[in-house]
C-alpha atoms as a PDB file:
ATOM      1  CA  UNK A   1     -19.705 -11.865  -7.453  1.00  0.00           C
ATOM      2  CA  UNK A   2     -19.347  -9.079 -10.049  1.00  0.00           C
ATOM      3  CA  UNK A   3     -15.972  -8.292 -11.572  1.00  0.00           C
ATOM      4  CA  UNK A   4     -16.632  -4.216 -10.205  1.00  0.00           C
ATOM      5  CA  UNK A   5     -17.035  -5.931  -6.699  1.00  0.00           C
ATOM      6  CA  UNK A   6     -13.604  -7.982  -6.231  1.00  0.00           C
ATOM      7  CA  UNK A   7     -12.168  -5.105  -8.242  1.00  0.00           C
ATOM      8  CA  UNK A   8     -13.433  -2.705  -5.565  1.00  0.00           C
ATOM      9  CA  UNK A   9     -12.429  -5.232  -2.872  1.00  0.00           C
ATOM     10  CA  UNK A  10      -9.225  -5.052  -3.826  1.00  0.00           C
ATOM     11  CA  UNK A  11      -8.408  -1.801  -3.915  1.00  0.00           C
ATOM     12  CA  UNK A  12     -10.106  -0.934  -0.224  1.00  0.00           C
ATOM     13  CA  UNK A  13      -7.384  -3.674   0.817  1.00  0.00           C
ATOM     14  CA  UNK A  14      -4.571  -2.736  -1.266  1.00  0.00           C
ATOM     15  CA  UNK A  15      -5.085   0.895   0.793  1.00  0.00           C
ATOM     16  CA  UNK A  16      -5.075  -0.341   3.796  1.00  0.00           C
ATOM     17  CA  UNK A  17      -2.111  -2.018   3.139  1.00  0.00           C
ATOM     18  CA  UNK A  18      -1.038   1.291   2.041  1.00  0.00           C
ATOM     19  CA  UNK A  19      -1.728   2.884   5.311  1.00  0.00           C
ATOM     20  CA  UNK A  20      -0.371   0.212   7.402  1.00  0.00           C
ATOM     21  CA  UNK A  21       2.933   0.754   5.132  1.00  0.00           C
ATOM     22  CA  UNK A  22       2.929   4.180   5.674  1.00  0.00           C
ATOM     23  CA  UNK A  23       2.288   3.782   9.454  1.00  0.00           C
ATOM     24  CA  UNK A  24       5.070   1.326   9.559  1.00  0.00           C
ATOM     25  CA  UNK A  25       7.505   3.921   7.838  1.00  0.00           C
ATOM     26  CA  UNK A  26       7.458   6.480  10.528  1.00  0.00           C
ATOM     27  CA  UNK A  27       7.601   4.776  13.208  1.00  0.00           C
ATOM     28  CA  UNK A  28      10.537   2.611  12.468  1.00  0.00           C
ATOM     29  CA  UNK A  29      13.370   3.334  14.892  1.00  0.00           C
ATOM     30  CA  UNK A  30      16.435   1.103  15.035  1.00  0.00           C
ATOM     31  CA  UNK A  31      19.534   0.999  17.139  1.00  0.00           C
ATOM     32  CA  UNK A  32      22.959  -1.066  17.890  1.00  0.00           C
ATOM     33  CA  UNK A  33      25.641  -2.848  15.461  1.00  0.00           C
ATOM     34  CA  UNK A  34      23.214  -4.278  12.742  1.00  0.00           C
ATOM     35  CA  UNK A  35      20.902  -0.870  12.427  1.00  0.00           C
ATOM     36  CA  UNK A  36      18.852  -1.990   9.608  1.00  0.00           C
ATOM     37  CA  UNK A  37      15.924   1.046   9.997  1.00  0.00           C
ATOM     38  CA  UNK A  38      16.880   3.100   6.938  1.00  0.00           C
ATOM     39  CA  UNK A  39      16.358  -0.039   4.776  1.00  0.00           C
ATOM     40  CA  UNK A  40      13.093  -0.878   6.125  1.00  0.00           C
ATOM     41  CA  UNK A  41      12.161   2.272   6.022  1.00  0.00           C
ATOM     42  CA  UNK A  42      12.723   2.825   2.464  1.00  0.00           C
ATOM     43  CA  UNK A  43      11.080  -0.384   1.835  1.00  0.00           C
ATOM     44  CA  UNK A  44       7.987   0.591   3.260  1.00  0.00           C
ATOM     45  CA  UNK A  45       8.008   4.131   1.718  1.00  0.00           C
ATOM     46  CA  UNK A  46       8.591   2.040  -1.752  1.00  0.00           C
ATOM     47  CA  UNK A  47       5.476  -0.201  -0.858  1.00  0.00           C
ATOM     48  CA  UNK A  48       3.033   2.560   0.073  1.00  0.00           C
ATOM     49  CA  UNK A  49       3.802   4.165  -3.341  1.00  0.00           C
ATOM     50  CA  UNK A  50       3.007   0.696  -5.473  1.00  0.00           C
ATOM     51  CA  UNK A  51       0.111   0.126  -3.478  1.00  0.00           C
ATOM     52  CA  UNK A  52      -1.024   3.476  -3.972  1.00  0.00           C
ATOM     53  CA  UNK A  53      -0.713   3.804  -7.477  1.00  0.00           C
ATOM     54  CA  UNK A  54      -2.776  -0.002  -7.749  1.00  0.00           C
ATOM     55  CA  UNK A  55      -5.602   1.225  -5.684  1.00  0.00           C
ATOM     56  CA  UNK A  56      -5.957   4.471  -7.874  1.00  0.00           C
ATOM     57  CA  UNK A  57      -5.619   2.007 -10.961  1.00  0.00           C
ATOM     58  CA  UNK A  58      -7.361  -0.281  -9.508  1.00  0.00           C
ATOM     59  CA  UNK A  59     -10.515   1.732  -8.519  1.00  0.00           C
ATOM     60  CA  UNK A  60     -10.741   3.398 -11.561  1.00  0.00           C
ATOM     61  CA  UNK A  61     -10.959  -0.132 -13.405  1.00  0.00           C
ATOM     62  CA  UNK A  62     -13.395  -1.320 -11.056  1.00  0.00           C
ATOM     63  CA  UNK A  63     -16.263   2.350 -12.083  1.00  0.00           C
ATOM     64  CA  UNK A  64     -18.946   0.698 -14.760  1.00  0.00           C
ATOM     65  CA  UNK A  65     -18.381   1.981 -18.187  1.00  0.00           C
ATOM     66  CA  UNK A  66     -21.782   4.011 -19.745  1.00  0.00           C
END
């Protein structure tokens, strides 16, 4: 396979990712002694922005140079 094509590949999965971390960060909800939603929410925000920032990087990588 062409390098543009895994490159592309990538980034299509590192957004979904993106989307599933987003997804994940809103509907956290926790409850009782150990409450431990505001951390995982804060790691999933913190995930959705690196994977965001890779798939822009990414995809721009992956466009052919003329």
């Amino acid at each position: 396979m062409k390098k543009n094509t895994i490159l592309k590949v990538a980034s299509i999965v590192l957004a979904l990712v993106t989307i599933f971390a987003i997804v994940c960060a809103v509907t956290v909800t926790g409850s009782g002694l150990l409450d431990l939603s505001n951390i995982v929410r804060a790691i999933c925000i913190g995930v959705a922005v690196v994977c965001g920032i890779l798939t822009v990087v990414i995809w721009k990588c992956a466009k052919p140079k003329d």
